[in-house]
N, C-alpha and C. Protein backbone atom coordinates (compact mmCIF):
# COMPACT_ATOMS: atom_id res chain seq x y z
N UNK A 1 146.83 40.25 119.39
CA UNK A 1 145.91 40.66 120.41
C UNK A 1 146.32 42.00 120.99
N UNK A 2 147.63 41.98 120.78
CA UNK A 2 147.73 43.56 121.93
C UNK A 2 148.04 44.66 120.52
N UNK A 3 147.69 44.28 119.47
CA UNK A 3 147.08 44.97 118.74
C UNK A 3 146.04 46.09 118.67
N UNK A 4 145.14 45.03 118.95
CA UNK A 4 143.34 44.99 119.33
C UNK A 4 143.38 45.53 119.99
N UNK A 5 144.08 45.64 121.40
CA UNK A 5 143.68 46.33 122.70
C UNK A 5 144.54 47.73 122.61
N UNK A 6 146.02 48.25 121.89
CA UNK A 6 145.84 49.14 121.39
C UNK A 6 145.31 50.25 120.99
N UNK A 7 144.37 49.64 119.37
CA UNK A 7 143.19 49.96 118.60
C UNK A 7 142.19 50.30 119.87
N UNK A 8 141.80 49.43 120.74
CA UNK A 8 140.32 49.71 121.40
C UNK A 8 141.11 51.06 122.52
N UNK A 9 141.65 51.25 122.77
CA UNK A 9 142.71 51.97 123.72
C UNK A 9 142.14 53.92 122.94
N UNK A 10 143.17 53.76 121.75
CA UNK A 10 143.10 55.31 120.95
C UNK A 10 141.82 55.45 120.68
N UNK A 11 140.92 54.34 120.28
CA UNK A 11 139.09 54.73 119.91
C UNK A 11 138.69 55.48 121.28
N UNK A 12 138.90 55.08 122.20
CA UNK A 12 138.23 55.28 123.41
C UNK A 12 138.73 56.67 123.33
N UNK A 13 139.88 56.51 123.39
CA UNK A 13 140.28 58.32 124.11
C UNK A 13 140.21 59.57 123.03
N UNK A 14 139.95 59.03 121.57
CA UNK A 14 139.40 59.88 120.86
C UNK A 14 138.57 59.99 121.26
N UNK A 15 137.50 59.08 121.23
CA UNK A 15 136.07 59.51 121.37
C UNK A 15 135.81 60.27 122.82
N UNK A 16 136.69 59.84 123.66
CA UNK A 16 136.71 61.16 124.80
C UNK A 16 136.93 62.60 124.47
N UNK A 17 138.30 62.55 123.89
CA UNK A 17 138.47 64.04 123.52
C UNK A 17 137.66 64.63 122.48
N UNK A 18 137.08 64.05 121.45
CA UNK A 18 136.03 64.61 120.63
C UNK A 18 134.75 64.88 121.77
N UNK A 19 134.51 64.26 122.41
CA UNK A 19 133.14 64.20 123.34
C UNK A 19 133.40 65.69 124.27
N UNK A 20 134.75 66.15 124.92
CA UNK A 20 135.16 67.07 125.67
C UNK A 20 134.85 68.49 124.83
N UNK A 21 135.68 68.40 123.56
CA UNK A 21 135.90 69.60 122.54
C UNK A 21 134.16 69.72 122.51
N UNK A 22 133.90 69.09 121.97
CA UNK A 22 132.24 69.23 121.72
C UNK A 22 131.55 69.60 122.77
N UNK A 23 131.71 69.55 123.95
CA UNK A 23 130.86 69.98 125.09
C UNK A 23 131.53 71.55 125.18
N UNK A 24 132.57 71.88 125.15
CA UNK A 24 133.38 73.10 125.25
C UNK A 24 131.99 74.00 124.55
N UNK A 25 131.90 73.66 122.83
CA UNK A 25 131.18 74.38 122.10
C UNK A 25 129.13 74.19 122.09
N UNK A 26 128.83 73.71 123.11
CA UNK A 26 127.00 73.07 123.47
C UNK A 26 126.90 74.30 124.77
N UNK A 27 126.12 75.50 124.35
CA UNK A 27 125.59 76.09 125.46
C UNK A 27 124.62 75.74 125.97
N UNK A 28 124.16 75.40 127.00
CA UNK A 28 123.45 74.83 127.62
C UNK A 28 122.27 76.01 128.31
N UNK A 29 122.52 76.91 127.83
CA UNK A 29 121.97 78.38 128.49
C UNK A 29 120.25 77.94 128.21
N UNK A 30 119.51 78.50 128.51
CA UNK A 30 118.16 78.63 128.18
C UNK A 30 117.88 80.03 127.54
N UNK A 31 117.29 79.80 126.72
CA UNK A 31 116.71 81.20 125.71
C UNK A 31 116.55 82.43 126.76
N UNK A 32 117.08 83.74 127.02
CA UNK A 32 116.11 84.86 127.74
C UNK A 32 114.89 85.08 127.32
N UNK A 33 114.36 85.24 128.10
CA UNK A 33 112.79 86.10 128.29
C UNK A 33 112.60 87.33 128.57
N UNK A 34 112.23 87.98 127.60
CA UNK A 34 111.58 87.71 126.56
C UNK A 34 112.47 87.25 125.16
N UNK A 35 112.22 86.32 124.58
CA UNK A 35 112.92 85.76 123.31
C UNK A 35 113.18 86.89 122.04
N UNK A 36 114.43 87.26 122.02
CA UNK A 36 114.65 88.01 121.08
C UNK A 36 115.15 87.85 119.86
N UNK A 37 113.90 86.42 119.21
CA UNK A 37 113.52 86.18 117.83
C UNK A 37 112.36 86.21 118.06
N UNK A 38 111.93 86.94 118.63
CA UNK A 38 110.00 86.22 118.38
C UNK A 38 109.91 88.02 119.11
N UNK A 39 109.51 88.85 117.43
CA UNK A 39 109.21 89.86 116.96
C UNK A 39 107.78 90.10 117.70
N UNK A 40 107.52 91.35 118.30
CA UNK A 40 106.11 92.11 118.53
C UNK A 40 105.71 93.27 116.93
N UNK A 41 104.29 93.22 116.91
CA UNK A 41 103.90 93.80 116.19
C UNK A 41 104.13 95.29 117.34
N UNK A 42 104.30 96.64 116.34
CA UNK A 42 104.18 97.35 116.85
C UNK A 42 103.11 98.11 116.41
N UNK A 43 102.42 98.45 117.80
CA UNK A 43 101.02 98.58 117.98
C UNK A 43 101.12 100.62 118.28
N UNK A 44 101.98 101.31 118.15
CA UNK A 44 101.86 102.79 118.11
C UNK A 44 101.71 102.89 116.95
N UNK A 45 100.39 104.23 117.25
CA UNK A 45 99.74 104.90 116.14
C UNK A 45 100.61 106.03 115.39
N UNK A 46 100.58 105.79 113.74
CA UNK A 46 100.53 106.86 113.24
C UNK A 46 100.44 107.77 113.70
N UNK A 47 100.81 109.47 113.32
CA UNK A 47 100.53 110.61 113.26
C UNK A 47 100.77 111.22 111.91
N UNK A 48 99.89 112.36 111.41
CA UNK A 48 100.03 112.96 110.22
C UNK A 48 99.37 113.87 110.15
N UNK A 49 99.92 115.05 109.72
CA UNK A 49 99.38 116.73 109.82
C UNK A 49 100.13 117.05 108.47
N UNK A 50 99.15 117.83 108.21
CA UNK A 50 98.18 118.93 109.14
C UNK A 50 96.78 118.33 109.39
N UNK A 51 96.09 118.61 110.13
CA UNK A 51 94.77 117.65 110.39
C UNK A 51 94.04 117.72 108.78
N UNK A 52 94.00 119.52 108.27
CA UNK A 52 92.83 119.57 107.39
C UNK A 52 94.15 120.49 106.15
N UNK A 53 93.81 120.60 104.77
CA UNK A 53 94.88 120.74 103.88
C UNK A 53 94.04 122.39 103.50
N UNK A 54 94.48 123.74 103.13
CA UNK A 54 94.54 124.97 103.24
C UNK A 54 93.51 124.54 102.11
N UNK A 55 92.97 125.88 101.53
CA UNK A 55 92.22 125.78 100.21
C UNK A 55 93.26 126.68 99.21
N UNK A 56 93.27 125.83 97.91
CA UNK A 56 93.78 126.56 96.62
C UNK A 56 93.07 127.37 95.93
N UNK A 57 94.12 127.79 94.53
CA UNK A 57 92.92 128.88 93.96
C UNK A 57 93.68 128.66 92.63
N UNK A 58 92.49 128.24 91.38
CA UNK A 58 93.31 127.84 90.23
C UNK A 58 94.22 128.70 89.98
N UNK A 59 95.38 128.12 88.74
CA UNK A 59 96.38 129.18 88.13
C UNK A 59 97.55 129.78 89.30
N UNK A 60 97.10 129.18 90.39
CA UNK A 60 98.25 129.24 91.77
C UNK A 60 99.27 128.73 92.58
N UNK A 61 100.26 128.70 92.10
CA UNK A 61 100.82 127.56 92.89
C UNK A 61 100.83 126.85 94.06
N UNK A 62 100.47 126.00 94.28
CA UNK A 62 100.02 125.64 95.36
C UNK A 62 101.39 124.11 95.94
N UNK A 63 101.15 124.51 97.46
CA UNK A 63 102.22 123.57 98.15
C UNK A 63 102.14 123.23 99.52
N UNK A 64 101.85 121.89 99.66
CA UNK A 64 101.51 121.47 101.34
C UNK A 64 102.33 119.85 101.86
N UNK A 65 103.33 120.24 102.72
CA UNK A 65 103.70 119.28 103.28
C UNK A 65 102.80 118.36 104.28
N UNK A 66 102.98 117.30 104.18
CA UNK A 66 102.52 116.13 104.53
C UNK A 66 103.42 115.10 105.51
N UNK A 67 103.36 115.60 107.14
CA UNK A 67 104.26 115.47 107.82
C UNK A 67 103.94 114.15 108.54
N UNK A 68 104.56 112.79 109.24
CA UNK A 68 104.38 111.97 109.62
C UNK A 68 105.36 111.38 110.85
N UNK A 69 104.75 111.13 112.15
CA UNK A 69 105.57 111.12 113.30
C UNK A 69 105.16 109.89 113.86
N UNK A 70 105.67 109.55 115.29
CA UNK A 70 105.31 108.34 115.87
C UNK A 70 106.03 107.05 115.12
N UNK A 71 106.33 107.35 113.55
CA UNK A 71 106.86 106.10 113.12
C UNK A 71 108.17 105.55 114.06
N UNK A 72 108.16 104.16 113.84
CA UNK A 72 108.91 102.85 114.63
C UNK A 72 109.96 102.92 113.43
N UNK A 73 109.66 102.67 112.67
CA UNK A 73 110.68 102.47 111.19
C UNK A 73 110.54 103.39 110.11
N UNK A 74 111.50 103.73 109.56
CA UNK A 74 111.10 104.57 108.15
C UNK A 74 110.13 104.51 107.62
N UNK A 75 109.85 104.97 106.84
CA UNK A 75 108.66 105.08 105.76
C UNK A 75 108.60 104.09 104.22
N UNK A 76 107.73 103.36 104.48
CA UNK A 76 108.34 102.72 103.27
C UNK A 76 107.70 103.09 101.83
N UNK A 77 106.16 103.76 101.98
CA UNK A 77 105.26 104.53 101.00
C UNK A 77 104.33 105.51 101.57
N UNK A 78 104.04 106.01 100.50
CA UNK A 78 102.56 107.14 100.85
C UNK A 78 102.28 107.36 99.45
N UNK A 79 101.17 107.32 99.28
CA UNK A 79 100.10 107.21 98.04
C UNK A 79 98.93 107.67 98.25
N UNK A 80 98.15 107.72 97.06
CA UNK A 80 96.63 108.27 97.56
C UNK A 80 95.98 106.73 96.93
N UNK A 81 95.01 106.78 98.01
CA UNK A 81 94.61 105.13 98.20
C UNK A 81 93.34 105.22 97.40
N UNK A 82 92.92 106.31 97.68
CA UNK A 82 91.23 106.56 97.38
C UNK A 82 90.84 108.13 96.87
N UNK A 83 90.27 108.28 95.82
CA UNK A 83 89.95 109.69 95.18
C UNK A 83 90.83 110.25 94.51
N UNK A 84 91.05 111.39 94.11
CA UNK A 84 91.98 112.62 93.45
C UNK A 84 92.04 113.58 93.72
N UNK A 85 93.90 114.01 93.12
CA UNK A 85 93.81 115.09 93.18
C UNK A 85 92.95 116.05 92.24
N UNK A 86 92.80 117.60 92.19
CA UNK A 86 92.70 118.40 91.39
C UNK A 86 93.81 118.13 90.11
N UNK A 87 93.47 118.28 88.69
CA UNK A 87 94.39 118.45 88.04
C UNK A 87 95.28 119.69 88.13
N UNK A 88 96.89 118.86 87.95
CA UNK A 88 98.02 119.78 88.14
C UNK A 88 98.64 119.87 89.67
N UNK A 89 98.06 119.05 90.52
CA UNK A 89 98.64 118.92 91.77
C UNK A 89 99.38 117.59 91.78
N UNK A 90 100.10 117.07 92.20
CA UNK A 90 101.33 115.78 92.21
C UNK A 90 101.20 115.60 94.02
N UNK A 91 101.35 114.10 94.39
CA UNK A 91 101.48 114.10 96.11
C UNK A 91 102.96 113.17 95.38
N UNK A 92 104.18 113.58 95.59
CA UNK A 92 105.13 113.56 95.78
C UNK A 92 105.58 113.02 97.20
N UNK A 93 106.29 111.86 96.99
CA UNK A 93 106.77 111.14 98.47
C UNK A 93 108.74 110.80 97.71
N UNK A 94 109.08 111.43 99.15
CA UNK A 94 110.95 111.19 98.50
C UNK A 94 111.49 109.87 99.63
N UNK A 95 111.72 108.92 99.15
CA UNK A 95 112.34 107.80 99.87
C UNK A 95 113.32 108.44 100.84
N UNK A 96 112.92 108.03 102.54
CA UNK A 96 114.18 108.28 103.66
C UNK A 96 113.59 109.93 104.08
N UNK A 97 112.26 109.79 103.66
CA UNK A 97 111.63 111.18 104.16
C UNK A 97 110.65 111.07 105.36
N UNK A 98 110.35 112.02 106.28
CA UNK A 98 108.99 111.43 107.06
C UNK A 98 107.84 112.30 106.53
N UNK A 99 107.34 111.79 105.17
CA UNK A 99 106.15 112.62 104.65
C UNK A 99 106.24 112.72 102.84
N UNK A 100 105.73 113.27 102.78
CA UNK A 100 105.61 113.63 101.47
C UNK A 100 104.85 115.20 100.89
N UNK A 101 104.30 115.77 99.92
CA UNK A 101 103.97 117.10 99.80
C UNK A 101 103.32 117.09 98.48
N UNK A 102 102.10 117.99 98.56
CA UNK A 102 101.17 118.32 97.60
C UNK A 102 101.58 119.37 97.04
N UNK A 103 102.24 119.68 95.41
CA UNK A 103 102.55 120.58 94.76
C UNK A 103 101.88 120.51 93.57
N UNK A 104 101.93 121.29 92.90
CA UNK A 104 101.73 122.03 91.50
C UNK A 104 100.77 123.33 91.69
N UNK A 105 99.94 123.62 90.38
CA UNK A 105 99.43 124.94 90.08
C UNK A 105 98.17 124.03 89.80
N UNK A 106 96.91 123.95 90.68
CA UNK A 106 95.60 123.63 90.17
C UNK A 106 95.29 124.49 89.05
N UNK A 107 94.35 123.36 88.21
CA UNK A 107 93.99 123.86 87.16
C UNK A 107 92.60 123.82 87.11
N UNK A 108 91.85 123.51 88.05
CA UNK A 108 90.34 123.13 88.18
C UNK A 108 89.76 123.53 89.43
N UNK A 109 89.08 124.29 89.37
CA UNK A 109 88.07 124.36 90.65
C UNK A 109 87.33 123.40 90.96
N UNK A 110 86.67 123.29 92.15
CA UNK A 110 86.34 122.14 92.83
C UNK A 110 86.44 122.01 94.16
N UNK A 111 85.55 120.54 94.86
CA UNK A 111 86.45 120.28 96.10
C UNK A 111 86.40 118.42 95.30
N UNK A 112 87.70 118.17 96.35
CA UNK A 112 88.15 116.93 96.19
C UNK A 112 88.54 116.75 97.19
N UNK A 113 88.26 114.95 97.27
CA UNK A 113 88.62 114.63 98.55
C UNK A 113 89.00 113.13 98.04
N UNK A 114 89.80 112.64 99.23
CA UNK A 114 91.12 111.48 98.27
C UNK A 114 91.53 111.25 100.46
N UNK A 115 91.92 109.84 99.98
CA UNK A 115 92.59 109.45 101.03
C UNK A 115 94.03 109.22 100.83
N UNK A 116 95.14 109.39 101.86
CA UNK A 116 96.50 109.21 101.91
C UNK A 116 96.78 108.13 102.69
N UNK A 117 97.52 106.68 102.23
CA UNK A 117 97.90 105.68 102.82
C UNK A 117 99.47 106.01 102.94
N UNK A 118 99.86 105.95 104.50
CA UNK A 118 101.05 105.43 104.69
C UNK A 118 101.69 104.33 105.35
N UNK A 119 102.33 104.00 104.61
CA UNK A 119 103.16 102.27 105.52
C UNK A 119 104.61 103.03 105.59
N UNK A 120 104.67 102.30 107.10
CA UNK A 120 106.50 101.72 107.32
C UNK A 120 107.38 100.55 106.72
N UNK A 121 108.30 100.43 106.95
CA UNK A 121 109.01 99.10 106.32
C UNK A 121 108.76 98.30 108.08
N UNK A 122 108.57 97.09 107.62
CA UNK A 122 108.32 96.55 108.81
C UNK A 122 109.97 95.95 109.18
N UNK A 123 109.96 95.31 110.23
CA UNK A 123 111.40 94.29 110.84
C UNK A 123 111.04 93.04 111.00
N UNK A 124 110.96 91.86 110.46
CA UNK A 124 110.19 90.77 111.13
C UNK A 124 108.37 90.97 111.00
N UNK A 125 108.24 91.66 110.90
CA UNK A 125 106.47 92.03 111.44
C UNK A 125 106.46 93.00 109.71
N UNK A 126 105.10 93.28 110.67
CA UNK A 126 104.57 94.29 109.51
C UNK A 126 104.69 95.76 109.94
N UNK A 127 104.89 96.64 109.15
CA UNK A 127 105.07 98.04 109.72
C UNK A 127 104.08 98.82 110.20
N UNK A 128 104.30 99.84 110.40
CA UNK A 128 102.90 100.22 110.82
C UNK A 128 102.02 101.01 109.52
N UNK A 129 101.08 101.47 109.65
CA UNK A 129 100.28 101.93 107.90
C UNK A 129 99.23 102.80 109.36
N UNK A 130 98.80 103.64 108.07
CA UNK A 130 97.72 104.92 108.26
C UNK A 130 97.45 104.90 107.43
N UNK A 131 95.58 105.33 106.98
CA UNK A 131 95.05 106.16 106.17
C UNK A 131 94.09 107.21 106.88
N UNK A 132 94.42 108.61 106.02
CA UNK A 132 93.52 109.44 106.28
C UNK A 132 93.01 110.49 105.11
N UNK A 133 91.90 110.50 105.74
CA UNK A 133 91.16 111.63 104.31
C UNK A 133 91.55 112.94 104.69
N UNK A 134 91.65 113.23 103.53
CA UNK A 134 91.27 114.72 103.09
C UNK A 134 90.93 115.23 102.29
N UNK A 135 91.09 116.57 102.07
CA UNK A 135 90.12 117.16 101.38
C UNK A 135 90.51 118.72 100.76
N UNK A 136 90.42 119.30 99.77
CA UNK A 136 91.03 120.42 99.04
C UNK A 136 90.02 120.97 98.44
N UNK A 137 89.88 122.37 98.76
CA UNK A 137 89.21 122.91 98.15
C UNK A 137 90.12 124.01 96.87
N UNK A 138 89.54 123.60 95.69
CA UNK A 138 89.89 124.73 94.52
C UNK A 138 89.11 125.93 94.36
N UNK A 139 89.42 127.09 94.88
CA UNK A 139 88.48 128.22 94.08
C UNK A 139 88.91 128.97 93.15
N UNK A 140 87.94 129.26 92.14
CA UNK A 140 88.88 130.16 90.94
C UNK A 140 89.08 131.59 91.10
């Protein structure tokens, strides 16, 4: 019997000191407000210039940066979403850039007009994105 009561003796006061250690490590805090896991979309606009792109002239080399501000996060693309270029122009985008740039030597007269999509890399959310048109004129 005084075995038993022993045994029931060390259960108890383990299970105290496990019960103590364990409260040591239980924060009892309440989340701050505002909760900083629970991501906002960010709602600032794009910017991108030049408003309107110069006019070319075939057989010329031609070159226009494509500048982008207001971004929250890097850049994660820029592409042309919609239309073309003139042949012999490239829209060139360099990863860890804010923008990208219209180069080569048109080979075609014309006007063209093409839209430019840009996205951010988002955090949690989605990044932010722009599209805007423009427009190039080729003269020979």
């Amino acid at each position: 019997m005084k075995t038993n009561k022993s045994f029931i003796l060390i259960t108890v006061l383990l299970i105290s000191t496990v019960s103590f250690a364990c409260s040591l490590f239980t924060r009892t805090e309440t989340t701050p407000t505002p909760d900083p896991y629970i991501f906002q979309e960010v709602t600032t606009p794009l910017k991108i210039e030049p408003d309107a792109l110069p006019n070319a002239q075939t057989g010329v080399e031609y070159e226009v940066e494509i500048l982008v501000s207001d971004n929250v996060t890097p850049l994660n693309s820029v592409f042309i979403s919609d239309g073309i270029l003139p042949a012999g122009l490239e829209l060139i985008f360099v990863d860890g850039e804010n923008g990208a740039k219209i180069s080569g030597t048109p080979q075609e007269a014309g006007t063209f007009t093409f839209k430019i999509f840009v996205s951010c890399k988002g955090t949690m959310v989605s990044g932010q994105t722009l599209e805007k048109e423009y427009q190039i004129v080729v003269e020979k």
